[in-house]
Protein backbone atom coordinates (compact mmCIF):
# COMPACT_ATOMS: atom_id res chain seq x y z
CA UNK A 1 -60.40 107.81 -12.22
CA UNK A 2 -63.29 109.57 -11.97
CA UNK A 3 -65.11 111.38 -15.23
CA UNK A 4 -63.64 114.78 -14.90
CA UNK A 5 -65.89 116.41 -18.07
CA UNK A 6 -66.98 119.82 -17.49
CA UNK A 7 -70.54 119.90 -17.17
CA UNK A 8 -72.67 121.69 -19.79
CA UNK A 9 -74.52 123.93 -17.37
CA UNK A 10 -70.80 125.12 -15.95
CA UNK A 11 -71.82 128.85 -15.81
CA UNK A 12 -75.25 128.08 -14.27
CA UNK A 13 -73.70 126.17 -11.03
CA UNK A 14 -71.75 127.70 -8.50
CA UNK A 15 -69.99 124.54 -7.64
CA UNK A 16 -68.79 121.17 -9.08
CA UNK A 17 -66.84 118.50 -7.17
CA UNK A 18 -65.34 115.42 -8.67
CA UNK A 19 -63.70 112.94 -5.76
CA UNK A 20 -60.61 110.70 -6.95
CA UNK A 21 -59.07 108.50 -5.01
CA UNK A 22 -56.22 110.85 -3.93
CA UNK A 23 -57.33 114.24 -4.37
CA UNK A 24 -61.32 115.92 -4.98
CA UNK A 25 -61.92 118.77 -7.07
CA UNK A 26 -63.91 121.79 -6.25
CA UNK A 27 -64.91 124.26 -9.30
CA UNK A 28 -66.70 127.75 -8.42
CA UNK A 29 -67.66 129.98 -11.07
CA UNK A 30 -67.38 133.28 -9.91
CA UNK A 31 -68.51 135.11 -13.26
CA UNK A 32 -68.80 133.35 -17.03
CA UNK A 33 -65.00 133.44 -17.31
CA UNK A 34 -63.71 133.58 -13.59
CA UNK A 35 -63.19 130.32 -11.85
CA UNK A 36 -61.40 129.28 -7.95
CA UNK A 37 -60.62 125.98 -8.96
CA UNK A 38 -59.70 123.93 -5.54
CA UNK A 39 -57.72 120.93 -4.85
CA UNK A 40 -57.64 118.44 -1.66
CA UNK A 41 -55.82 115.63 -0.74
CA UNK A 42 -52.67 114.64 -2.50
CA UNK A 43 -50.99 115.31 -6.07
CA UNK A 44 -48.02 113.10 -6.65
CA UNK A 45 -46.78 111.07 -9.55
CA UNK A 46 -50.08 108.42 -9.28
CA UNK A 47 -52.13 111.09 -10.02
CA UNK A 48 -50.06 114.31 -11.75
CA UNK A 49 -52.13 113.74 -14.74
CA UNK A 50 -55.82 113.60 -13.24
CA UNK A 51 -54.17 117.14 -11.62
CA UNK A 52 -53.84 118.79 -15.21
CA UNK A 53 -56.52 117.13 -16.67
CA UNK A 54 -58.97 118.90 -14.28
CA UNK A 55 -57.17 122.36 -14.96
CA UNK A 56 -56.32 121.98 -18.75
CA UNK A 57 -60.47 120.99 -19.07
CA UNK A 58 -61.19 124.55 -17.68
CA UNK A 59 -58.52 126.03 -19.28
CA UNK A 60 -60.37 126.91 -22.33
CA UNK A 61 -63.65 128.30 -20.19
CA UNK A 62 -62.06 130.87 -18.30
CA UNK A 63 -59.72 134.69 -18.36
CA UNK A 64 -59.40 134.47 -14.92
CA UNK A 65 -58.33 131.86 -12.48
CA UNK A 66 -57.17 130.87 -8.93
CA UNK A 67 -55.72 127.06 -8.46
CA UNK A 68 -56.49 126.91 -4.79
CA UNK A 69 -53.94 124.27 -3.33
CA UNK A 70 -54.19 125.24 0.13
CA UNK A 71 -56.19 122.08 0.85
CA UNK A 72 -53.43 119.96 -0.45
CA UNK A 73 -51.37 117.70 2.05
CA UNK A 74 -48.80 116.39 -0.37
CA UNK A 75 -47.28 117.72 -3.32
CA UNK A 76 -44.28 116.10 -5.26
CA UNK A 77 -42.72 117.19 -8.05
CA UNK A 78 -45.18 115.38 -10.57
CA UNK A 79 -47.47 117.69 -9.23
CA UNK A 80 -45.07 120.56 -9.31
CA UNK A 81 -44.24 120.32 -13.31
CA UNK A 82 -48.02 120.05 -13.41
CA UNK A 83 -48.51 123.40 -12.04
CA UNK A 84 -45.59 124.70 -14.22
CA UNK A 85 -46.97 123.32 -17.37
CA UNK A 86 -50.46 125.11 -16.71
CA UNK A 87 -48.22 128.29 -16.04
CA UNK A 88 -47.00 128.06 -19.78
CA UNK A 89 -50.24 127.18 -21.39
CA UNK A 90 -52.23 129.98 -19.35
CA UNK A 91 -49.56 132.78 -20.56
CA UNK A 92 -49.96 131.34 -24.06
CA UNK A 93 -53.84 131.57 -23.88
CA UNK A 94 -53.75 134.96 -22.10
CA UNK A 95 -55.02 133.84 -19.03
CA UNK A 96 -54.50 135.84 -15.80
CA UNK A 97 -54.59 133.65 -12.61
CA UNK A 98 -52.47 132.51 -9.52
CA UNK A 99 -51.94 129.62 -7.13
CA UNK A 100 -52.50 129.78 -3.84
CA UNK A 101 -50.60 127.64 -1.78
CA UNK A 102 -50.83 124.94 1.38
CA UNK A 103 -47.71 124.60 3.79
CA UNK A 104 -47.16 121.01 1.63
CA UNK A 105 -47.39 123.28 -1.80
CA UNK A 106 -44.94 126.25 -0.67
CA UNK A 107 -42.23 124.21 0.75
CA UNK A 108 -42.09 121.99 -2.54
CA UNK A 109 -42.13 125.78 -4.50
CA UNK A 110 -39.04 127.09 -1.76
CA UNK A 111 -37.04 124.65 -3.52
CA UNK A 112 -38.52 123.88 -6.86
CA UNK A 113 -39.29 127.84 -7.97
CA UNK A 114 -36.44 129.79 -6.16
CA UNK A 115 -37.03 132.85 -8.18
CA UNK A 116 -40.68 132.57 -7.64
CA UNK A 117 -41.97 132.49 -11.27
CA UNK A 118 -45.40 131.18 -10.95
CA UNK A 119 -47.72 133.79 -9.48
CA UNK A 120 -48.64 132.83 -5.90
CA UNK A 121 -51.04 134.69 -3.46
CA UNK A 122 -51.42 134.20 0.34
CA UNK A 123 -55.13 133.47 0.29
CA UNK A 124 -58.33 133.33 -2.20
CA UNK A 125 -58.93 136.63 -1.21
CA UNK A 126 -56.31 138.28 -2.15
CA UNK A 127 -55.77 136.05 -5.42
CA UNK A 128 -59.25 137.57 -6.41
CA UNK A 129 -58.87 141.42 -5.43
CA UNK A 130 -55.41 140.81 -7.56
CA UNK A 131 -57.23 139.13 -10.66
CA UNK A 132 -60.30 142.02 -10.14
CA UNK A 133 -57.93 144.77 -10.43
CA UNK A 134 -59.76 147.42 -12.18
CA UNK A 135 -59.26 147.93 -15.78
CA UNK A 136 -58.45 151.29 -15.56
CA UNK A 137 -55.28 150.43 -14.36
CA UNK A 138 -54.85 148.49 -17.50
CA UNK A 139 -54.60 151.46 -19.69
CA UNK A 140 -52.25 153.06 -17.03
CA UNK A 141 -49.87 150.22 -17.77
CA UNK A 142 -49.89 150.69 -21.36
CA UNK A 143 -50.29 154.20 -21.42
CA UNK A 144 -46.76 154.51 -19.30
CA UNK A 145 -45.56 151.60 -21.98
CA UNK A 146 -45.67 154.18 -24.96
């Protein structure tokens, strides 16, 4: 396996790539705390853990994020805990993001996230315009909450 540290000038590059054997990792900092992390090749149970050791190192670097998966081939269900696991730990660290799925990723989710619990998006686009809502609709939400 590759070194998958994050590089100390993170917020000063756009991109980062670290190549596996399976799968290659793509990181672009959008803003000091906004990250499209992307993911190619294949994530089954040889490399699950190189997966979530790529996200869990950004983890702590970033409020918003977007696990891009749309360049993914195969995706077993190694891989799909993965993802789940990274849901729990991002709600627990107050992170907002959202996966964005290949054909591979969603057919795995049809069957392994019926009730469509992890928050998926159609494309990077929209995954971004959701995560760059404006804050003013923030203090709608809470305002209608009292």
């Amino acid at each position: 396996m590759h070194n998958l540290t994050l590089p100390q000038s993170r917020r000063n590059s756009a991109s980062n790539i670290t190549e596996c054997e399976m799968a290659a990792y793509c990181t672009k900092w959008l803003a000091p705390s906004s990250a499209v992390l992307s993911v190619f090749g294949e994530i089954d149970a040889a490399n699950w853990r190189e997966f979530s050791d790529y996200v869990y190192l950004h983890l702590p670097h970033v409020r918003e994020l977007v696990l891009d998966l749309t360049g993914v081939e195969f995706f077993g269900t190694a891989a799909f805990s993965a993802v789940h696991d990274v849901s729990t730990r991002a709600a627990d660290e107050g992170i907002d993001w959202t996966v964005v799925p290949s054909r591979a990723v969603s057919r795995l989710l049809r069957i392994c996230d019926p009730d469509a619990v992890l928050p998926i998006e159609e494309s990077v686009a929209s995954a971004l315009l959701r995560l760059q809502r404006d804050p003013s609709d923030l203090l709608q939400i809470v305002a209608k909450a009292r």
